[in-house]
N, C-alpha and C. Protein backbone atom coordinates (compact mmCIF):
# COMPACT_ATOMS: atom_id res chain seq x y z
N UNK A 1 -0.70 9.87 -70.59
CA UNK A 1 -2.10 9.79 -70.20
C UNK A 1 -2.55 11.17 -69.74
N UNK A 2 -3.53 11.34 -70.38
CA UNK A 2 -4.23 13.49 -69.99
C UNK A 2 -5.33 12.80 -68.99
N UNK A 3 -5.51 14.07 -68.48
CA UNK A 3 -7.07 14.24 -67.42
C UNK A 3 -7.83 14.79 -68.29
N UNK A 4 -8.67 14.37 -68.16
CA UNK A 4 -10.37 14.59 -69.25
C UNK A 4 -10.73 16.24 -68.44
N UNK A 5 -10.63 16.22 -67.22
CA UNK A 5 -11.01 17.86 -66.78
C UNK A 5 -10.38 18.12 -65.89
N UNK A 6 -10.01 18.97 -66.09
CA UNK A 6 -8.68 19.93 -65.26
C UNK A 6 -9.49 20.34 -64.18
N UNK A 7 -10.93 20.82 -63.80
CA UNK A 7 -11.61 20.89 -62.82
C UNK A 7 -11.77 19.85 -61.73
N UNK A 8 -11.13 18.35 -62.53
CA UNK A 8 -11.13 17.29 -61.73
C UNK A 8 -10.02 17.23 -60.68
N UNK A 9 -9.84 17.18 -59.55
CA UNK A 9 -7.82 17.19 -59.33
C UNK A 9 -7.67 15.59 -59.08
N UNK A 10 -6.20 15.45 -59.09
CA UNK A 10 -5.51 14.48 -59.00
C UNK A 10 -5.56 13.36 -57.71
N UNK A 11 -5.80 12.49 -57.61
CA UNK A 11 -5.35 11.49 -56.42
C UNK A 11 -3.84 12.36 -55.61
N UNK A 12 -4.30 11.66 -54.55
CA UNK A 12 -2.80 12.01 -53.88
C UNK A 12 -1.82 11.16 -54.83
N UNK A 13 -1.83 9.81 -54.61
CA UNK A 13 -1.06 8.61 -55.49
C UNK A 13 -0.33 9.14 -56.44
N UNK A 14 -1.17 10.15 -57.38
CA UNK A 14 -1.32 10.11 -58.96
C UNK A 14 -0.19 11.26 -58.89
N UNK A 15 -0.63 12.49 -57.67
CA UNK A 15 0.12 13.36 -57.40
C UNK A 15 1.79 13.50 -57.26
N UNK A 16 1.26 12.34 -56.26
CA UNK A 16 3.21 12.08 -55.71
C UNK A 16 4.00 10.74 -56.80
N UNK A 17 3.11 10.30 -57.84
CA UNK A 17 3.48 10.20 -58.83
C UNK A 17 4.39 10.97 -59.66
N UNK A 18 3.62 12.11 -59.52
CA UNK A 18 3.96 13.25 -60.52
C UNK A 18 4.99 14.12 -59.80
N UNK A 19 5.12 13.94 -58.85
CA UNK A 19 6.28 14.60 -58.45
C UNK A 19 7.68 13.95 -58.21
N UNK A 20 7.23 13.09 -58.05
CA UNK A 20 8.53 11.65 -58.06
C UNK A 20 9.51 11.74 -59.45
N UNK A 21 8.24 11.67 -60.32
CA UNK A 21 8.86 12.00 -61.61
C UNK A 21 9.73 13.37 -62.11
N UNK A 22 9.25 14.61 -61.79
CA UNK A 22 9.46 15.56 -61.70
C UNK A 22 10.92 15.58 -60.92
N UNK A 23 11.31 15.61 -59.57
CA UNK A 23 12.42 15.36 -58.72
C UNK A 23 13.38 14.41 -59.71
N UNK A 24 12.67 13.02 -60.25
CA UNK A 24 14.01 12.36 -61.01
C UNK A 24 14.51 12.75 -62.32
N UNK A 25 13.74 13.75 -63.05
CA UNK A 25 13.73 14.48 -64.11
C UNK A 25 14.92 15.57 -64.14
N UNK A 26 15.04 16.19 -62.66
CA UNK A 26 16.18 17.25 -62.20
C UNK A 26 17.31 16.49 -61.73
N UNK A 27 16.77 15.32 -61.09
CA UNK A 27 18.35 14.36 -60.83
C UNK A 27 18.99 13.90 -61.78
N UNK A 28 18.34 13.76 -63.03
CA UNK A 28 19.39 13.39 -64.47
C UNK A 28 19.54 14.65 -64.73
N UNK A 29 19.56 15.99 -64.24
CA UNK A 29 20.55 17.21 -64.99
C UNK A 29 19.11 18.02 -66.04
N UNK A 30 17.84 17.65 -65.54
CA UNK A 30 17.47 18.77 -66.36
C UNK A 30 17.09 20.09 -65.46
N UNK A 31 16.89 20.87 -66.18
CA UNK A 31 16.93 22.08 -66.12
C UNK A 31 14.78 22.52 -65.26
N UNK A 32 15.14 23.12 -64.12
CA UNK A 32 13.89 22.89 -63.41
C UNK A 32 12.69 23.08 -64.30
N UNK A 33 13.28 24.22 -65.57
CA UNK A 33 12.21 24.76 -66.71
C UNK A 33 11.77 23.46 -67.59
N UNK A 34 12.71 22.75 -68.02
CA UNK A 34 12.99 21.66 -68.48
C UNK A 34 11.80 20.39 -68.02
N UNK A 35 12.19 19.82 -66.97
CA UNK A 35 12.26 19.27 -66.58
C UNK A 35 10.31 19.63 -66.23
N UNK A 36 10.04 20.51 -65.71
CA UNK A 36 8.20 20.91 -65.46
C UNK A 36 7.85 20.63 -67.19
N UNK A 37 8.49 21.05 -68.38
CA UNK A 37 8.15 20.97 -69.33
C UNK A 37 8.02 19.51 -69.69
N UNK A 38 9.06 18.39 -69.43
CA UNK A 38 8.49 16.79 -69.85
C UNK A 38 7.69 16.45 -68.93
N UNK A 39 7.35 16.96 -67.71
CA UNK A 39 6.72 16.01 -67.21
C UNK A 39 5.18 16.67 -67.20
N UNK A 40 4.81 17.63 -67.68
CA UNK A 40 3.61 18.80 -67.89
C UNK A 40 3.29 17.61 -68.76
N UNK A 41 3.83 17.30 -70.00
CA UNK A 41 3.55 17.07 -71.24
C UNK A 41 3.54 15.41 -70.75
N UNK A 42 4.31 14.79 -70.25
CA UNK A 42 3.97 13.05 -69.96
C UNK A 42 2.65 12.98 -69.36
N UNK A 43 2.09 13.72 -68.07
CA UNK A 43 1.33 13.59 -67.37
C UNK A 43 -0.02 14.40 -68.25
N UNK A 44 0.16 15.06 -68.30
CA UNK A 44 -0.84 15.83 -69.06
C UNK A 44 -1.70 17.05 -67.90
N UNK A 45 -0.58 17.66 -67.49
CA UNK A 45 -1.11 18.81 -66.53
C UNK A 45 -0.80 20.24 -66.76
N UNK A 46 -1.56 21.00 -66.59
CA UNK A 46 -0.81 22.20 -67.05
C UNK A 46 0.42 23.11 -65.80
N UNK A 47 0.62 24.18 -66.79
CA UNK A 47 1.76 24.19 -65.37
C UNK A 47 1.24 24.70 -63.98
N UNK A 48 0.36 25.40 -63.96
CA UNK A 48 -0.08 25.86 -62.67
C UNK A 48 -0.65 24.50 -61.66
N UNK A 49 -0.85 23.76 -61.99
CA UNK A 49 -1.47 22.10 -61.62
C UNK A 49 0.13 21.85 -61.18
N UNK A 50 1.17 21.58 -62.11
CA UNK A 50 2.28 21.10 -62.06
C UNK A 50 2.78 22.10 -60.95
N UNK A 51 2.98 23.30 -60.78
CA UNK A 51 3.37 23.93 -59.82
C UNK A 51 2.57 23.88 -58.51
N UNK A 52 1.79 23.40 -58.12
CA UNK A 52 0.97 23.29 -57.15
C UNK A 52 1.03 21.58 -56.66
N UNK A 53 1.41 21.22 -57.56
CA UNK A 53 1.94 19.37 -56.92
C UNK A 53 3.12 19.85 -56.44
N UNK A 54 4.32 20.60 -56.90
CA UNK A 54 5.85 20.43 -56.54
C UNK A 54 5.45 21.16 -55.30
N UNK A 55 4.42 22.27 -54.72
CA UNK A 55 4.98 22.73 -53.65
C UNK A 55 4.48 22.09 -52.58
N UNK A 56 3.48 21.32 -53.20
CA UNK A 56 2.66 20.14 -52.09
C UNK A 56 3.54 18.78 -51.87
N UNK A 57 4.80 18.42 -52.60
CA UNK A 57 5.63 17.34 -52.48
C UNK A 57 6.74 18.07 -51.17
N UNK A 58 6.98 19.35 -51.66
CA UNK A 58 7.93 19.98 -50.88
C UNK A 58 7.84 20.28 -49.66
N UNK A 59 6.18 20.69 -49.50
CA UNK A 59 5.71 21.27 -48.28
C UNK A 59 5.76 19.90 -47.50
N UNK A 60 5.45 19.21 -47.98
CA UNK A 60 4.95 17.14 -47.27
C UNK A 60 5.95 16.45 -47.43
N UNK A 61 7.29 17.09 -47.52
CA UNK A 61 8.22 16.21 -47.97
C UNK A 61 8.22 14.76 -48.44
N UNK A 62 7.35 14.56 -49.27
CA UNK A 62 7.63 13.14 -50.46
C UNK A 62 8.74 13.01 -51.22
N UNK A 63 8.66 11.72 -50.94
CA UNK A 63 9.95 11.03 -51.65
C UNK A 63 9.92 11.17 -53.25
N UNK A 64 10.92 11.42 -53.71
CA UNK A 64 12.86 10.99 -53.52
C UNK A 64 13.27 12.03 -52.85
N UNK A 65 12.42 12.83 -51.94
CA UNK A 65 13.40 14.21 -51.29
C UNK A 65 13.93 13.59 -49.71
């Protein structure tokens, strides 16, 4: 599922969605490059979006951390 405008941002929900996913993506062994790359492409975010959820999961410690 894509976002119609990247000017739009994400729900928190939608966010820690996306990072949930991301975190279980590296717990099966992918590769952090990897791993931003399936879930860029499942979610439909680009990477600077995608890098700006992981440091907002990290900074807020959301789960699975």
């Amino acid at each position: 599922m894509r976002q119609n405008d990247n000017s739009e941002p994400f729900s928190k929900s939608r966010r820690k969605e996306i990072f949930r996913a991301l975190v279980n993506a590296q717990d099966r062994q992918a590769s952090v490059l990897q791993s931003r790359a399936i879930i860029a492409k499942r979610f439909g975010v680009d990477n600077r979006q995608l890098e700006r959820i992981e440091q907002e999961g990290i900074d807020n410690d959301w789960p699975p951390l």
